[in-house]
Protein backbone atom coordinates (compact mmCIF):
# COMPACT_ATOMS: atom_id res chain seq x y z
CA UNK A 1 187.77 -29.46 -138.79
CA UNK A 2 186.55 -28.27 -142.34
CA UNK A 3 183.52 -27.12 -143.48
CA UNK A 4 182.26 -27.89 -146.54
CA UNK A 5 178.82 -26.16 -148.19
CA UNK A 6 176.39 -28.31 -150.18
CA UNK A 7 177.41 -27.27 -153.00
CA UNK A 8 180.49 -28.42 -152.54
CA UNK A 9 179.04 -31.94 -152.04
CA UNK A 10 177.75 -31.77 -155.48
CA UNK A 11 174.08 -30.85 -153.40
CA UNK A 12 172.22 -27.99 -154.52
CA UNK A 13 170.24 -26.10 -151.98
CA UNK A 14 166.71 -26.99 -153.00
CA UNK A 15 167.80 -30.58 -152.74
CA UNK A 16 169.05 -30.51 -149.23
CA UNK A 17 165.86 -28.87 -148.56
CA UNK A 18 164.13 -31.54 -149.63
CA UNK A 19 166.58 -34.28 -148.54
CA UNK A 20 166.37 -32.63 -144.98
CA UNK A 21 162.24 -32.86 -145.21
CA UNK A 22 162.44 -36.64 -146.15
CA UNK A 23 164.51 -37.25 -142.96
CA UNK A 24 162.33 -35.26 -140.66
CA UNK A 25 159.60 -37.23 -142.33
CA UNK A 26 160.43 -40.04 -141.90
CA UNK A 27 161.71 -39.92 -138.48
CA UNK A 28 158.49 -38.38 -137.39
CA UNK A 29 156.75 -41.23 -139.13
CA UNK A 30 158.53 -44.06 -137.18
CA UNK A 31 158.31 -41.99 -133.43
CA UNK A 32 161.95 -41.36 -133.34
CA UNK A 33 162.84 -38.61 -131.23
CA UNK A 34 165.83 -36.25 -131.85
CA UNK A 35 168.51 -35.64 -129.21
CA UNK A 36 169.40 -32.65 -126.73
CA UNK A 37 172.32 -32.62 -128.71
CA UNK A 38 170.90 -31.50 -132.06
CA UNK A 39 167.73 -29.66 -130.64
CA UNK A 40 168.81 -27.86 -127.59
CA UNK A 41 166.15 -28.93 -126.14
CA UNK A 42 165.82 -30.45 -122.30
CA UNK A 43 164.83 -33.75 -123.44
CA UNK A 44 164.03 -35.99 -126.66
CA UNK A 45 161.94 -34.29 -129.01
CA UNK A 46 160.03 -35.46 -132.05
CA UNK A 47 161.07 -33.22 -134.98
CA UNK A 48 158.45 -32.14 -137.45
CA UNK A 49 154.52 -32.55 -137.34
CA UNK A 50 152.52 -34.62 -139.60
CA UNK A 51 149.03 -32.86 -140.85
CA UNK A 52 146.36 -35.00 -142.55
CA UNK A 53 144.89 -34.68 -146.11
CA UNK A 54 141.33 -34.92 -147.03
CA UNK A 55 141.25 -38.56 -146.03
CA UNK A 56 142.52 -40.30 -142.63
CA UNK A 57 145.93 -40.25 -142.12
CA UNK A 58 147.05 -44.11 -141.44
CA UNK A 59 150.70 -44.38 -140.27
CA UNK A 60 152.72 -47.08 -139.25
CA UNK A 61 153.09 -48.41 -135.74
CA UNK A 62 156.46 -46.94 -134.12
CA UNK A 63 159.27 -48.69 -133.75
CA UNK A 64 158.74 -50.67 -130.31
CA UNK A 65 162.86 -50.21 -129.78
CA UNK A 66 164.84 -47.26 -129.75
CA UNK A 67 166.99 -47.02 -132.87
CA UNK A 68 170.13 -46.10 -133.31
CA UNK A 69 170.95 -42.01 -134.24
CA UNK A 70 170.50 -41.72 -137.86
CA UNK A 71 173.82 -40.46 -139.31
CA UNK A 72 174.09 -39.45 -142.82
CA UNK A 73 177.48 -39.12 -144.27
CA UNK A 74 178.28 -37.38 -147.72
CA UNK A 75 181.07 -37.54 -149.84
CA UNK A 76 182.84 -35.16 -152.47
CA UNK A 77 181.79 -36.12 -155.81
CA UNK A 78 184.68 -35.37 -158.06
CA UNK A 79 183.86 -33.90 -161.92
CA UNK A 80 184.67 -36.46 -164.82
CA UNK A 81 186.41 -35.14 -167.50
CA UNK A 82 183.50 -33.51 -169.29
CA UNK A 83 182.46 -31.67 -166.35
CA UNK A 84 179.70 -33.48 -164.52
């Protein structure tokens, strides 16, 4: 198995950061719990927390079925020839 860093994916790291926030986000959002797998954790767990503003915080119904595991999969970005 390799391992490849971020970077290497043509990611920088306050993008993943942010990319990894959107995820939790969103998975919070819809009610989707993560598994013992990722967390450690005894059971499904909800990742993240989501803390009202100033006004109500209105969020969608969750999803009435479980979905499937979300599974994001990057690939290498090669340079062009002038470097980006």
């Amino acid at each position: 198995m390799s391992v490849l860093t971020s970077a290497a994916l043509g990611v920088s790291g306050r993008t993943k950061e942010a990319l990894e926030h959107t995820v939790l986000g969103f998975r919070a959002s819809d009610g989707a719990a993560a598994t013992p797998r990722v967390t450690g954790a005894r059971h499904p767990v909800l990742l993240g927390s989501i803390v009202p503003g100033a006004g109500p915080l209105r969020l969608p119904e969750p999803a009435r079925l479980p979905r499937d595991p979300l599974v994001l999969r990057l690939t290498p970005v090669q340079a062009g020839r002038d470097g980006r």
